[in-house]
C-alpha atoms as a PDB file:
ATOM      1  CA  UNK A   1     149.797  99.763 146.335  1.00  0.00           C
ATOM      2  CA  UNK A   2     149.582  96.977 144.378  1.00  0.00           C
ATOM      3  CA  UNK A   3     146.970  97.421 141.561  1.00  0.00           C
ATOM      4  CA  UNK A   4     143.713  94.829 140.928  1.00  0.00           C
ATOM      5  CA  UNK A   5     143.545  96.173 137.139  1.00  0.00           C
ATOM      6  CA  UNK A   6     143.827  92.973 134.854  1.00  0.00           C
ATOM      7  CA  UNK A   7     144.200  93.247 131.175  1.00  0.00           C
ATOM      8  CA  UNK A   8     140.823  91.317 128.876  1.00  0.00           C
ATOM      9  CA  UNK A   9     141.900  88.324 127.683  1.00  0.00           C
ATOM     10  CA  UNK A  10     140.914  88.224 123.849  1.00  0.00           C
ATOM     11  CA  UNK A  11     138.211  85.207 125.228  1.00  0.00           C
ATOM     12  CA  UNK A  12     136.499  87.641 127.324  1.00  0.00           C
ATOM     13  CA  UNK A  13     136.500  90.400 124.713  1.00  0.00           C
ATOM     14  CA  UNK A  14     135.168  88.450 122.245  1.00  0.00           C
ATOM     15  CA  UNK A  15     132.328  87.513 124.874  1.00  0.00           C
ATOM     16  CA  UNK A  16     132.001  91.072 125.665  1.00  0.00           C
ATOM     17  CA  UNK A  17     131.263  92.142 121.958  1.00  0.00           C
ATOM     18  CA  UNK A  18     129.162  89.512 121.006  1.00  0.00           C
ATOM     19  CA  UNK A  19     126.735  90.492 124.134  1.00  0.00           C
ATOM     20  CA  UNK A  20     126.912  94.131 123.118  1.00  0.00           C
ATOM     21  CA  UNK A  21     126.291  93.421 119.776  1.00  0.00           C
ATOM     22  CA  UNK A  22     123.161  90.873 120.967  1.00  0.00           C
ATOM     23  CA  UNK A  23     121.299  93.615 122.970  1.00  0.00           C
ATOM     24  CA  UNK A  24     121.379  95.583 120.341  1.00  0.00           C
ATOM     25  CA  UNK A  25     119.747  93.505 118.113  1.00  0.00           C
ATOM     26  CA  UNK A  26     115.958  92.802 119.476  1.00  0.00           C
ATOM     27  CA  UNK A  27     114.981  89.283 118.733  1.00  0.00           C
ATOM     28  CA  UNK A  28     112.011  88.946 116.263  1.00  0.00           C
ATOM     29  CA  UNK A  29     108.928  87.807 118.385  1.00  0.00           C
ATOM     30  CA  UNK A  30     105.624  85.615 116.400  1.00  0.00           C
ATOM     31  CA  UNK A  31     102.396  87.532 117.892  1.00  0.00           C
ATOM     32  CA  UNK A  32      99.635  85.556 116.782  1.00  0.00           C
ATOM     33  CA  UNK A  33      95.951  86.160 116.797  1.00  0.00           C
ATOM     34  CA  UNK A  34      93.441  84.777 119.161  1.00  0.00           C
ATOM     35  CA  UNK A  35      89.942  86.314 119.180  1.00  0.00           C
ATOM     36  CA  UNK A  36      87.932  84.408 116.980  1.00  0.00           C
ATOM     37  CA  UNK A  37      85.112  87.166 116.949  1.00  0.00           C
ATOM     38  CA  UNK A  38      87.637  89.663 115.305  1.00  0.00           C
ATOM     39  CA  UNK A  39      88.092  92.756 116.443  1.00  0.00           C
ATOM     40  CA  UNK A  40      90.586  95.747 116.224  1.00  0.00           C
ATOM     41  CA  UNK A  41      94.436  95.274 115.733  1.00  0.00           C
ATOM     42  CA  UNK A  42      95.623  98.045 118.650  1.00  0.00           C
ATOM     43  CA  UNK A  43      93.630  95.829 121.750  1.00  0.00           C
ATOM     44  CA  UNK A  44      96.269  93.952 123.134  1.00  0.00           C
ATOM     45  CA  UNK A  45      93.802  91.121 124.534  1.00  0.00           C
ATOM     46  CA  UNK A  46      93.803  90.171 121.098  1.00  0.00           C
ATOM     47  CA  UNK A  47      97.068  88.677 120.444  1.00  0.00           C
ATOM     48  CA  UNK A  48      99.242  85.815 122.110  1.00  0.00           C
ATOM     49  CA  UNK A  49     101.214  87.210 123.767  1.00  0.00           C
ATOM     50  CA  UNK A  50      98.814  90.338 125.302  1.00  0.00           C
ATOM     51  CA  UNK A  51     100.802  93.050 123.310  1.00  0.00           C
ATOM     52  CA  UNK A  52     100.107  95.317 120.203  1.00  0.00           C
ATOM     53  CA  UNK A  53     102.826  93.905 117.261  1.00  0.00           C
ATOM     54  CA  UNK A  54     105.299  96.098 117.164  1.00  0.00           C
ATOM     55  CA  UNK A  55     108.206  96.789 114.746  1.00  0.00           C
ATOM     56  CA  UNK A  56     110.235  93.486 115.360  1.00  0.00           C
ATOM     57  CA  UNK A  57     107.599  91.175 115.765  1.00  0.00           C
ATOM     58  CA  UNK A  58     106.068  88.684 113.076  1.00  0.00           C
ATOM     59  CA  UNK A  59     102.279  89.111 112.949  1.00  0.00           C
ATOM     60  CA  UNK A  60     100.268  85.640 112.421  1.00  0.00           C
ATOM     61  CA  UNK A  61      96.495  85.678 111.917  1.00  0.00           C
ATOM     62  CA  UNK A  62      95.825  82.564 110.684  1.00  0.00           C
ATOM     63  CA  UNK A  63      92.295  81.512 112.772  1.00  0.00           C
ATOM     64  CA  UNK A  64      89.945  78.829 111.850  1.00  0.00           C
ATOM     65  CA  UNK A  65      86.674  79.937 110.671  1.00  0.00           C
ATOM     66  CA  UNK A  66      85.731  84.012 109.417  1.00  0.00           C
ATOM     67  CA  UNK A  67      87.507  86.687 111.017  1.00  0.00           C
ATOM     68  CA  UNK A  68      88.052  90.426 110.242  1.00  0.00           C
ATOM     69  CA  UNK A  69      91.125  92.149 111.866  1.00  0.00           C
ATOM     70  CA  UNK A  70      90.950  96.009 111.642  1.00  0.00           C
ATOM     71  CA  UNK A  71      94.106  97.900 111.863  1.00  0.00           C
ATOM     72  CA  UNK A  72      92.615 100.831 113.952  1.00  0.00           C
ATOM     73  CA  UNK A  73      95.903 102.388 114.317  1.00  0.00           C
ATOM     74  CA  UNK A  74      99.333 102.804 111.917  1.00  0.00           C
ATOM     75  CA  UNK A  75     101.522 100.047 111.907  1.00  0.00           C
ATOM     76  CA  UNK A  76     105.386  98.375 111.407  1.00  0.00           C
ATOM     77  CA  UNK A  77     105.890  94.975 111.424  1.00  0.00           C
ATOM     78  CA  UNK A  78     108.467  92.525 110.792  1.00  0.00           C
ATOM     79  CA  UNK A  79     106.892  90.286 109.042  1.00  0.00           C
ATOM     80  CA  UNK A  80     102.635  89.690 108.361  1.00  0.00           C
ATOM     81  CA  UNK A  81     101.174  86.221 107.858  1.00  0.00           C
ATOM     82  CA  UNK A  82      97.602  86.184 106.869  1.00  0.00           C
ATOM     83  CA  UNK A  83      95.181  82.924 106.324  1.00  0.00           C
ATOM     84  CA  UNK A  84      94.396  79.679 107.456  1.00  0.00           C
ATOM     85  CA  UNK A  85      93.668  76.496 106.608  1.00  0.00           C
ATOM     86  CA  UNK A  86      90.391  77.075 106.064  1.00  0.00           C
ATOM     87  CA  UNK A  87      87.199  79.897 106.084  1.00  0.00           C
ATOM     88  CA  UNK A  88      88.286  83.567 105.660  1.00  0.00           C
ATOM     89  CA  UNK A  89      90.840  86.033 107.765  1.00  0.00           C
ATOM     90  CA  UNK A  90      90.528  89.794 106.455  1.00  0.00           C
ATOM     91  CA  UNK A  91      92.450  92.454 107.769  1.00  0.00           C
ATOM     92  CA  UNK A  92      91.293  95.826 106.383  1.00  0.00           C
ATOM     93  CA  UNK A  93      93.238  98.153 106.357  1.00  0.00           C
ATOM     94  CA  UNK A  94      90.474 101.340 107.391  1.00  0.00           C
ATOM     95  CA  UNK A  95      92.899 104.125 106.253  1.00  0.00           C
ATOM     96  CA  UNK A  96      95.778 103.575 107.894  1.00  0.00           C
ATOM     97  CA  UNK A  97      99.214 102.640 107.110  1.00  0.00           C
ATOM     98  CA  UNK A  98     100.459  99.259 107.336  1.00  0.00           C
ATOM     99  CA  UNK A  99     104.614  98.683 106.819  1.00  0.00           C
ATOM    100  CA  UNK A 100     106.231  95.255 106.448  1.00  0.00           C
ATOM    101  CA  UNK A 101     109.918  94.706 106.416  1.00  0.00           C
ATOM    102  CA  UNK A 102     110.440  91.205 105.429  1.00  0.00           C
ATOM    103  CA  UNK A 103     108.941  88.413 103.317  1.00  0.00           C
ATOM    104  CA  UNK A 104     105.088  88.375 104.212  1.00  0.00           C
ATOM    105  CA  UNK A 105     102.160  86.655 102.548  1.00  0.00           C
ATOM    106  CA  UNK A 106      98.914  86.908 102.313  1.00  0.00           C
ATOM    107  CA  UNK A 107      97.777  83.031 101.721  1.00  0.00           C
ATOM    108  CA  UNK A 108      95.146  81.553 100.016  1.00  0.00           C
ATOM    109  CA  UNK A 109      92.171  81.858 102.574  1.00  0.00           C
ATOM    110  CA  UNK A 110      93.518  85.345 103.748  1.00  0.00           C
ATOM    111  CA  UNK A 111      91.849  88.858 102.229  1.00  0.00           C
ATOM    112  CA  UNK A 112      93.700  92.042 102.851  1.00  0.00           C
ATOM    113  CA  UNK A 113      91.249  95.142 102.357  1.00  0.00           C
ATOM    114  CA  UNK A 114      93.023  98.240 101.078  1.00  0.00           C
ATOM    115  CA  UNK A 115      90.746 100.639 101.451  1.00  0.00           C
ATOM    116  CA  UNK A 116      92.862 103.308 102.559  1.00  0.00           C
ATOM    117  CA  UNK A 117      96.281 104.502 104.125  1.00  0.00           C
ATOM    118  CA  UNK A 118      99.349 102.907 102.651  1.00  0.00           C
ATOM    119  CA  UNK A 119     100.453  99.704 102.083  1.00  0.00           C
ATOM    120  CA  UNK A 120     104.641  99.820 102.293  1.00  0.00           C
ATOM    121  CA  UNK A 121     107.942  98.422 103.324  1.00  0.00           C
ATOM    122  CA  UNK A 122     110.934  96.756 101.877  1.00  0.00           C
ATOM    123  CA  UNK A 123     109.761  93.412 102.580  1.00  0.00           C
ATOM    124  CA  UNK A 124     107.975  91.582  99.799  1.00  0.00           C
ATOM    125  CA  UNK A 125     104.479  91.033 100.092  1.00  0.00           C
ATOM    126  CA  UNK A 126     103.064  88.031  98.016  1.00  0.00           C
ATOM    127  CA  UNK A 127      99.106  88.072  97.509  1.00  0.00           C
ATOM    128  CA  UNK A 128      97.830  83.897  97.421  1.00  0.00           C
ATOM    129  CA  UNK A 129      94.839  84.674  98.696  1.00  0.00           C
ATOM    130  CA  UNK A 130      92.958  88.208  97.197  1.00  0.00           C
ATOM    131  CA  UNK A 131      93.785  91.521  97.780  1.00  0.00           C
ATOM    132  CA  UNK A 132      90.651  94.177  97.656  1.00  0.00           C
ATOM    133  CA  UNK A 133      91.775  97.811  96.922  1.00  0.00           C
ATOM    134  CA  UNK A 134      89.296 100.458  97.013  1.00  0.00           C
ATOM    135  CA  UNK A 135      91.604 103.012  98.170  1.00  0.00           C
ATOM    136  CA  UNK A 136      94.748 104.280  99.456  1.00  0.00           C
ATOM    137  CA  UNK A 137      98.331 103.429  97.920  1.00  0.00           C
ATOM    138  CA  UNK A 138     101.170 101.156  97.237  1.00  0.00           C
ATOM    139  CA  UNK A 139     104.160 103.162  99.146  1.00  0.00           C
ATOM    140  CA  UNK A 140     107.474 104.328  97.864  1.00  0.00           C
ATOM    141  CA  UNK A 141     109.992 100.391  97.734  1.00  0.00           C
ATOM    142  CA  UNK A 142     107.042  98.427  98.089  1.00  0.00           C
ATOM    143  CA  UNK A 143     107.241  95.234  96.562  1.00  0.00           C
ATOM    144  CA  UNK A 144     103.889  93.141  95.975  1.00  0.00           C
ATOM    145  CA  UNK A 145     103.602  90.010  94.194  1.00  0.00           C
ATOM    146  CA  UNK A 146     100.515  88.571  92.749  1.00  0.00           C
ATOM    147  CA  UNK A 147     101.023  84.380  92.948  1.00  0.00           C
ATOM    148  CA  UNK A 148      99.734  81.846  90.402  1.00  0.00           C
ATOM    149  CA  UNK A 149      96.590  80.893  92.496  1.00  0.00           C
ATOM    150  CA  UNK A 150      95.928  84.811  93.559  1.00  0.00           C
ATOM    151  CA  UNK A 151      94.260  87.779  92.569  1.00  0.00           C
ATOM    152  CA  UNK A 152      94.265  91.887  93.161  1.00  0.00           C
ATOM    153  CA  UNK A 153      90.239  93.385  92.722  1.00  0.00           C
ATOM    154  CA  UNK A 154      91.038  96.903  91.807  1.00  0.00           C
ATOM    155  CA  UNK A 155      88.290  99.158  92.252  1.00  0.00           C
ATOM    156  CA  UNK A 156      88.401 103.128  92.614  1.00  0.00           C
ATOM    157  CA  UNK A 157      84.466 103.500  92.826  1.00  0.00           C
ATOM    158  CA  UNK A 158      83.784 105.586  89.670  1.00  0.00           C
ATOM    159  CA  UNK A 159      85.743 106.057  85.920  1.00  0.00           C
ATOM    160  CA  UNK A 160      88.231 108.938  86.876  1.00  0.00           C
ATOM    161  CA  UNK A 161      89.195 107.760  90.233  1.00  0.00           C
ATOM    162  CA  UNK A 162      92.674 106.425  91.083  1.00  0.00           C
ATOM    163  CA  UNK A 163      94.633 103.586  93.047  1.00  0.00           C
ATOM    164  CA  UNK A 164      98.279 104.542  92.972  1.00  0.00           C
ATOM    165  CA  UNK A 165     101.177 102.918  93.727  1.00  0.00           C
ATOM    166  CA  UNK A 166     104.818 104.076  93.877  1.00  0.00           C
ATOM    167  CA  UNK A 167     106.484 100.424  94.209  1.00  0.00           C
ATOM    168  CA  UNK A 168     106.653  97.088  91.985  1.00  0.00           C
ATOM    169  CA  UNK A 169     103.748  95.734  91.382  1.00  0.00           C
ATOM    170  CA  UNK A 170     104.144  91.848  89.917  1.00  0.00           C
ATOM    171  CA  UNK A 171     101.161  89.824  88.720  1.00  0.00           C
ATOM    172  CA  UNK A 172     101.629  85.912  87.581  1.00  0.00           C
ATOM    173  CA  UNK A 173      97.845  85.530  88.648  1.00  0.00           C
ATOM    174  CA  UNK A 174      94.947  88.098  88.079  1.00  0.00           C
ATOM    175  CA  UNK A 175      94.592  91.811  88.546  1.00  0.00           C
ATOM    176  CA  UNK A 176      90.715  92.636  87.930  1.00  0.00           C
ATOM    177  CA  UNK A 177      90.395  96.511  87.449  1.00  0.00           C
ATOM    178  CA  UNK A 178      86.824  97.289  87.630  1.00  0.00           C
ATOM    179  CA  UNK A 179      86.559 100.505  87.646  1.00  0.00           C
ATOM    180  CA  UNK A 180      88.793 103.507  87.547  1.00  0.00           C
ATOM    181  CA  UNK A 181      92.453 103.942  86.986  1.00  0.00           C
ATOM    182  CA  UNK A 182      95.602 101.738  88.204  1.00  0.00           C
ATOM    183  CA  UNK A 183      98.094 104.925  88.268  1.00  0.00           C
ATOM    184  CA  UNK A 184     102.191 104.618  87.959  1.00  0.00           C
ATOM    185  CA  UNK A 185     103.264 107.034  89.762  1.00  0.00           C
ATOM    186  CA  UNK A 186     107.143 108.769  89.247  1.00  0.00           C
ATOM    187  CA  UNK A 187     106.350 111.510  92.170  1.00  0.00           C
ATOM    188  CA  UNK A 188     109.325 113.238  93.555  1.00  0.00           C
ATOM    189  CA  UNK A 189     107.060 115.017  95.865  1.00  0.00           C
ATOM    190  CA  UNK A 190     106.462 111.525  97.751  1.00  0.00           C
ATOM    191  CA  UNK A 191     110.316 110.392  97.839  1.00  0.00           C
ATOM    192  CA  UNK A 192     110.817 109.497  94.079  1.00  0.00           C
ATOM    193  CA  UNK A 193     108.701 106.646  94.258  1.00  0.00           C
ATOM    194  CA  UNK A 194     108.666 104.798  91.315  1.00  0.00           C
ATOM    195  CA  UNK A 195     105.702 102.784  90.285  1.00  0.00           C
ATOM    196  CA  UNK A 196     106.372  99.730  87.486  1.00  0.00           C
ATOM    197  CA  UNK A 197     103.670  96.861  86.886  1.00  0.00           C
ATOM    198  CA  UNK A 198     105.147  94.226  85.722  1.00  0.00           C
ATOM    199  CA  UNK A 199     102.398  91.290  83.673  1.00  0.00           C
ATOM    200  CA  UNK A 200     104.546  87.981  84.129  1.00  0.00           C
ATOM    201  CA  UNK A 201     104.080  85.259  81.718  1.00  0.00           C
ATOM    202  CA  UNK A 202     100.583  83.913  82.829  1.00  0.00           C
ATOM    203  CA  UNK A 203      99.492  87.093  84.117  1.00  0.00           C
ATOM    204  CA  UNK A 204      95.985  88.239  83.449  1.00  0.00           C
ATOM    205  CA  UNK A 205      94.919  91.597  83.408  1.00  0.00           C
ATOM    206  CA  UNK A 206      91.091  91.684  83.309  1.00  0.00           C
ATOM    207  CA  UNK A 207      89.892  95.990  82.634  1.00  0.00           C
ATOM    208  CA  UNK A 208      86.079  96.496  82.922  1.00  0.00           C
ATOM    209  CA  UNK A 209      84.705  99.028  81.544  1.00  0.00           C
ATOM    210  CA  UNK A 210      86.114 102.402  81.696  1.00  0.00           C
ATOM    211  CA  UNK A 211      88.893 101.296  83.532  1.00  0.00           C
ATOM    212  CA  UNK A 212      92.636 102.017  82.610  1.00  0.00           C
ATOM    213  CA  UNK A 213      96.070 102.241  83.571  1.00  0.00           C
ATOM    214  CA  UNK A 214      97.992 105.695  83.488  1.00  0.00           C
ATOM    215  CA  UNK A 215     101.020 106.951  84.821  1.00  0.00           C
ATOM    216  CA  UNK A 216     102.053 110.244  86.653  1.00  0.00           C
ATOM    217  CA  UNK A 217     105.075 112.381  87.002  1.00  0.00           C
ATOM    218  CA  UNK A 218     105.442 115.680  89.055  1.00  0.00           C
ATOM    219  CA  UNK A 219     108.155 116.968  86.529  1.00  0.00           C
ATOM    220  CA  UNK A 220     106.047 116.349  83.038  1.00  0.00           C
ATOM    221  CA  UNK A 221     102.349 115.558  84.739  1.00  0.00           C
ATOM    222  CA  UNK A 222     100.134 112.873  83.029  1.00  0.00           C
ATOM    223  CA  UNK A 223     102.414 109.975  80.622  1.00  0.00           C
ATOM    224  CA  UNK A 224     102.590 106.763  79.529  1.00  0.00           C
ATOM    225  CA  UNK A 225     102.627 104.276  82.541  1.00  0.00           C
ATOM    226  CA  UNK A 226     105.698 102.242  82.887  1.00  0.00           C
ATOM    227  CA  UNK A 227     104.367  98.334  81.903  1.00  0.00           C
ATOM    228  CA  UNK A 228     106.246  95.321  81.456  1.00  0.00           C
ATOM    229  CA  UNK A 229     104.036  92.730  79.981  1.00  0.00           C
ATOM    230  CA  UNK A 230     104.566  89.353  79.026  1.00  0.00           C
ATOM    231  CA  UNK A 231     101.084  87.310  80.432  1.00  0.00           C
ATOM    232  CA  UNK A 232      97.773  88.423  78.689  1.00  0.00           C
ATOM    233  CA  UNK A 233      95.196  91.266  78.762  1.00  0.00           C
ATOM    234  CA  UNK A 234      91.632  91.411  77.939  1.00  0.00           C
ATOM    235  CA  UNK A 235      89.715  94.135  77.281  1.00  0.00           C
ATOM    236  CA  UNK A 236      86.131  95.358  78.578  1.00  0.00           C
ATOM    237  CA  UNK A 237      83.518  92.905  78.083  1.00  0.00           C
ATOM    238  CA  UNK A 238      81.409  95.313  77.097  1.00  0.00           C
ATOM    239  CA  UNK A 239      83.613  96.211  74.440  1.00  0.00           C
ATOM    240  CA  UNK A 240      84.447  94.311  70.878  1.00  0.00           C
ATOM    241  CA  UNK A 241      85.854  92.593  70.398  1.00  0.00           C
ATOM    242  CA  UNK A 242      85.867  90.940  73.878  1.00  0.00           C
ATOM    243  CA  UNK A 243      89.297  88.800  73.062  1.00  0.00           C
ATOM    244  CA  UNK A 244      92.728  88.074  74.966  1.00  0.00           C
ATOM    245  CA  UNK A 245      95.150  90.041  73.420  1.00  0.00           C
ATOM    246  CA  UNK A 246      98.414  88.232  74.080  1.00  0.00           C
ATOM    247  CA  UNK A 247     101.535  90.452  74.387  1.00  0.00           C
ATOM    248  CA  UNK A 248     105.715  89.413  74.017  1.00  0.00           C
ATOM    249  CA  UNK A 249     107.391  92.235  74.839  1.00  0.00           C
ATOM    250  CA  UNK A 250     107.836  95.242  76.990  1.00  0.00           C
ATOM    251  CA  UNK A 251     105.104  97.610  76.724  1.00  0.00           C
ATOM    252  CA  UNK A 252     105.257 101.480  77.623  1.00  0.00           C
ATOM    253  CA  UNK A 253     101.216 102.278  76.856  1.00  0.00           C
ATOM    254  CA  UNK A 254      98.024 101.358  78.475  1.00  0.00           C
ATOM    255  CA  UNK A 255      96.976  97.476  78.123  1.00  0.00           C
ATOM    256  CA  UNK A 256      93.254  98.824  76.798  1.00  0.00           C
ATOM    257  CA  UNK A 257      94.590 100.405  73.817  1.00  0.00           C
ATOM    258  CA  UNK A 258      96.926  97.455  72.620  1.00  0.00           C
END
């Protein structure tokens, strides 16, 4: 019996990898939202098209007008573009964890609310707009810039209470700590995250008073937090004298007692 069997040509195998190798890559969707009342991140109605974002998809809230976004549920995204052209877009984050794995921003009308949860991922996340952190942490790899025209309001609720983070945190435009403690944290117990804040020339770091910035280590407990500063820091207000202090090299101590 003759046999039907014919050998691949190299043109068809070629074909025939490339196609294997395409499904099992998912294309990255945009899911942008569309209710301009707000309203909670897991209702599908919410987004164009109708579906929650989803690990390969590039969230976009970037509505005319005053909006607030709550991420009801745990996310992983892509990417996340916050802000518009004009009024205010705030997601807040209400104790859940939000994880971004490629360049996001937050731009200049947007407000991301930290007030809980974890903020992680190895994408970069640079803050144009403001970043509000009340609570919660920066998570093991993250990577969060503060641009020239941004800021980070840091503010723990009491002297004593902390905001950690385990990831690089970069400031070239204002970090107001208000009250509390910014903590470093070297924690093996939460995958040897390793928390560095970095004061770029131009940086300002603004401490009210009380506040500070400490470090952490589950091998030696309490240390000296792990600083690189080369912008400016000012001291309490309340406190004299009341001046910029400008620092040139790489500091291992907390800005307040420069």
């Amino acid at each position: 019996m003759e046999s039907n069997f014919r050998p691949m040509t190299k043109t068809a195998l070629v074909l025939a990898l490339g196609l294997a190798v395409f499904a099992s890559n998912p294309a990255y969707a945009a899911i942008a939202w569309t209710n301009l009342l707000g309203g909670n991140w897991s209702d599908s109605s919410n987004w164009n098209p109708n579906q929650v974002p989803g690990t390969f998809d590039d969230v976009v809230i970037t509505n005319t007008g005053t909006i607030t976004v709550t991420l009801d549920v745990s996310a992983t995204v892509n990417s996340l573009r916050l802000g518009g052209n004009s009024g205010q877009q705030t997601l807040t984050m209400a104790g859940n964890n939000l994880t971004v794995n490629n360049d996001s921003q937050v731009q200049s009308h947007g407000r991301l609310q930290l007030d809980g949860g974890s903020l992680g991922g190895v994408g970069g996340l640079t803050i144009q707009g403001q970043l509000n952190w009340s609570g919660g942490r920066l998570d093991v790899g993250s990577r969060l810039q503060v641009a020239t025209n941004g800021s980070v309001v840091a503010n723990a609720g009491a002297v004593g209470n902390l905001l950690e983070f385990l990831g690089v945190l970069t400031n070239r435009g204002t970090i107001f700590i208000t009250n509390g403690s910014l903590r470093c944290l070297d924690y093996i117990g939460d995958g040897g995250g390793y928390g560095l804040l970095v004061n770029a020339p131009g940086g300002l770091i603004d401490l009210g008073s009380g506040a500070t910035i400490d470090s952490y280590n589950d091998n030696t407990g309490t240390g000296l937090p792990m600083v690189v500063n080369y912008g400016t820091a000012i001291m309490a207000r309340s406190e004299s004298p009341a001046a910029p202090i400008p620092i040139g090299s790489i500091r291992h101590s907390t800005i307040l007692g420069l």
